[in-house]
C-alpha atoms as a PDB file:
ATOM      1  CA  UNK A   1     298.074  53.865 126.542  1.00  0.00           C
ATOM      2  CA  UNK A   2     296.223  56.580 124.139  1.00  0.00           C
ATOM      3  CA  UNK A   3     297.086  60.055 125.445  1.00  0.00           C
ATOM      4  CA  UNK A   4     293.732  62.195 126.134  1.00  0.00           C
ATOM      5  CA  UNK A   5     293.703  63.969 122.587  1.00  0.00           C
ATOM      6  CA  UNK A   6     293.542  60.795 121.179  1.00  0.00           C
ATOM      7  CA  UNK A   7     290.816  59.176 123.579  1.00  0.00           C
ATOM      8  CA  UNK A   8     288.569  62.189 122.844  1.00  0.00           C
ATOM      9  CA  UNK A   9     289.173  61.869 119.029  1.00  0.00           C
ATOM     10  CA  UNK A  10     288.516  58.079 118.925  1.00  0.00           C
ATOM     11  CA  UNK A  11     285.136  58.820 120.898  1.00  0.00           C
ATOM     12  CA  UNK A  12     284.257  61.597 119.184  1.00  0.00           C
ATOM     13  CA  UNK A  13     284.501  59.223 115.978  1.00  0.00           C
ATOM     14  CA  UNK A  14     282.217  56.494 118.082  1.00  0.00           C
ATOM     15  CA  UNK A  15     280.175  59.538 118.959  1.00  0.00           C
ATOM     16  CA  UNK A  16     279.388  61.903 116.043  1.00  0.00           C
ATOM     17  CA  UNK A  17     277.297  60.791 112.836  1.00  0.00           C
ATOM     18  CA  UNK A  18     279.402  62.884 109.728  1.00  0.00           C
ATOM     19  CA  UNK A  19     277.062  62.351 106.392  1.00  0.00           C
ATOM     20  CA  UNK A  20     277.335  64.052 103.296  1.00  0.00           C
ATOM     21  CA  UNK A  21     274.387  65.393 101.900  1.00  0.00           C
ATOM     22  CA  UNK A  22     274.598  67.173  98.543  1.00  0.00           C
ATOM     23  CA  UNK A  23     278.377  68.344  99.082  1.00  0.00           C
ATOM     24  CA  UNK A  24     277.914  69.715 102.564  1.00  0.00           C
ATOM     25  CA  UNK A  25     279.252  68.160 105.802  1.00  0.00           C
ATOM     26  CA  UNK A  26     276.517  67.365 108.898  1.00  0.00           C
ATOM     27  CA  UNK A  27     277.703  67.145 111.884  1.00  0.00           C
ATOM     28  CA  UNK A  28     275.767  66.027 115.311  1.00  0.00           C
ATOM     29  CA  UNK A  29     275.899  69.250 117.371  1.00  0.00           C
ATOM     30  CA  UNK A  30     273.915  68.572 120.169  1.00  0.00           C
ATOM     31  CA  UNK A  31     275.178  66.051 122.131  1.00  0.00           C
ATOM     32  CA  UNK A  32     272.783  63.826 124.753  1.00  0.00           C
ATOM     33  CA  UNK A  33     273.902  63.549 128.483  1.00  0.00           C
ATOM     34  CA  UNK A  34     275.165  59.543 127.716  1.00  0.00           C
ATOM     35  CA  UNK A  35     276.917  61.041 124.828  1.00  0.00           C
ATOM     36  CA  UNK A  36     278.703  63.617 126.862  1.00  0.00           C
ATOM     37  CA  UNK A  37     279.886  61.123 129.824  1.00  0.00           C
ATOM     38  CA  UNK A  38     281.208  58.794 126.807  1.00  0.00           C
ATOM     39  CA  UNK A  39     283.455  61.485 125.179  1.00  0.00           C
ATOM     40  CA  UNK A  40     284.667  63.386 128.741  1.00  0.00           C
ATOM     41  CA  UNK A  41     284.847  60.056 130.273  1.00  0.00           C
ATOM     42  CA  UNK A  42     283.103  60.591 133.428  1.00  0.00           C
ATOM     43  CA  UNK A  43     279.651  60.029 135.494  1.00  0.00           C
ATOM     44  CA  UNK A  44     276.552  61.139 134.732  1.00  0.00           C
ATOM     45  CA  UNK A  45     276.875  62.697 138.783  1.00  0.00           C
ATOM     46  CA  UNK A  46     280.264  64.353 137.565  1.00  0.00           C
ATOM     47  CA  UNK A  47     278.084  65.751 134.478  1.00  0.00           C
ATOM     48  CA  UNK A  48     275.453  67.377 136.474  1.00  0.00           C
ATOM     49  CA  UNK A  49     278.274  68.441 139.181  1.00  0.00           C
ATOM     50  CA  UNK A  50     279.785  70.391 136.116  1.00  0.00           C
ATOM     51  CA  UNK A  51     276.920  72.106 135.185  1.00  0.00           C
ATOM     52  CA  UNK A  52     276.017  73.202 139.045  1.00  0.00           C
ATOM     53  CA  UNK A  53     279.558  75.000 139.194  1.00  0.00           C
ATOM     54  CA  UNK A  54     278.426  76.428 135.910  1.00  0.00           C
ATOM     55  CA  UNK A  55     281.348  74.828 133.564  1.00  0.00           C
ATOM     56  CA  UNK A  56     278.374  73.222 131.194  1.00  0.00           C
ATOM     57  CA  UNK A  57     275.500  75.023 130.300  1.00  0.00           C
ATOM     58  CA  UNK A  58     271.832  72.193 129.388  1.00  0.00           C
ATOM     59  CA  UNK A  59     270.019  72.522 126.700  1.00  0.00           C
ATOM     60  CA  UNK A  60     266.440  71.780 128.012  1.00  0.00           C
ATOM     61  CA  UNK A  61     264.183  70.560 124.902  1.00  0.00           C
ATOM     62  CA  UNK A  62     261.099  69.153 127.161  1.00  0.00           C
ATOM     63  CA  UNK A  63     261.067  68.559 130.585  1.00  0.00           C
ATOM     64  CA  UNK A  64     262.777  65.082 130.251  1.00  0.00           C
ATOM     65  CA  UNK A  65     265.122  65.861 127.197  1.00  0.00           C
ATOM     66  CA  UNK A  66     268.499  67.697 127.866  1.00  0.00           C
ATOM     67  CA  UNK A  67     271.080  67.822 125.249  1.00  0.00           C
ATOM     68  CA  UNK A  68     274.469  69.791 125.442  1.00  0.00           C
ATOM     69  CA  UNK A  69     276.303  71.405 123.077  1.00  0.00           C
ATOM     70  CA  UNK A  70     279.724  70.356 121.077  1.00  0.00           C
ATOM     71  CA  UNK A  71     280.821  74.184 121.440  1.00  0.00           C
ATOM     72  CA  UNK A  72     280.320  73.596 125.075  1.00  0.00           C
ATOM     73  CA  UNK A  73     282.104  70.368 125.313  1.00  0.00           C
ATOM     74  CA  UNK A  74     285.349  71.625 123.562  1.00  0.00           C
ATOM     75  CA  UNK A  75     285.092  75.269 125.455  1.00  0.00           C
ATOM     76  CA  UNK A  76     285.057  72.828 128.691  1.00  0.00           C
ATOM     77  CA  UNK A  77     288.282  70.648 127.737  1.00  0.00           C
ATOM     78  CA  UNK A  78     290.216  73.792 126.298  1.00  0.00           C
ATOM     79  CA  UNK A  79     289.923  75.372 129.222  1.00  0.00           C
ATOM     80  CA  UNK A  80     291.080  71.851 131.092  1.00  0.00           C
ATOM     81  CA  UNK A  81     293.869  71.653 129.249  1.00  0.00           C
ATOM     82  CA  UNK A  82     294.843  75.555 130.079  1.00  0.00           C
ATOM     83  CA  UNK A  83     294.432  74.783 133.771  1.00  0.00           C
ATOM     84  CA  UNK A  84     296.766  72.259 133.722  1.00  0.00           C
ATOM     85  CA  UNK A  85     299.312  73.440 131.693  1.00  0.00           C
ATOM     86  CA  UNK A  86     299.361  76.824 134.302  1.00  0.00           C
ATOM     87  CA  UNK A  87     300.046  74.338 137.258  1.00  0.00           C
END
């Protein structure tokens, strides 16, 4: 079985569109709530749970479109993996 470094980099790979466009790198930065639950794994309730306790911050673009951001996502399991390498 994949440890969980290399579960998040194989669906970060099913996840993020890289494209080269005149010698520079693009990279998919805001992620959508689907998107999120894919790479972490977990429910959309778990999602929403996370951002109640405050551990992901929505980014509200209208009143039905909420994206998240990749700085968030990786802030979130950094500080996951910290947690349980103090226990």
């Amino acid at each position: 079985m994949a440890n969980f470094n290399e579960l998040i980099l194989t669906k970060a790979v099913q996840v993020f569109i890289v494209r080269r466009e005149e010698g520079l790198q693009v990279e998919k930065k805001l992620l959508t709530p689907k998107e999120v639950c894919e790479i972490l794994s977990i429910s959309k309730t778990t999602l929403y749970k996370l951002v109640k306790e405050g551990k992901l911050t929505p980014i509200k673009l209208t009143k039905k479109a909420t994206r998240f951001s990749m700085e968030d996502i990786e802030a979130l399991i950094r500080e996951s993996r910290k947690e349980r390498s103090e226990e």
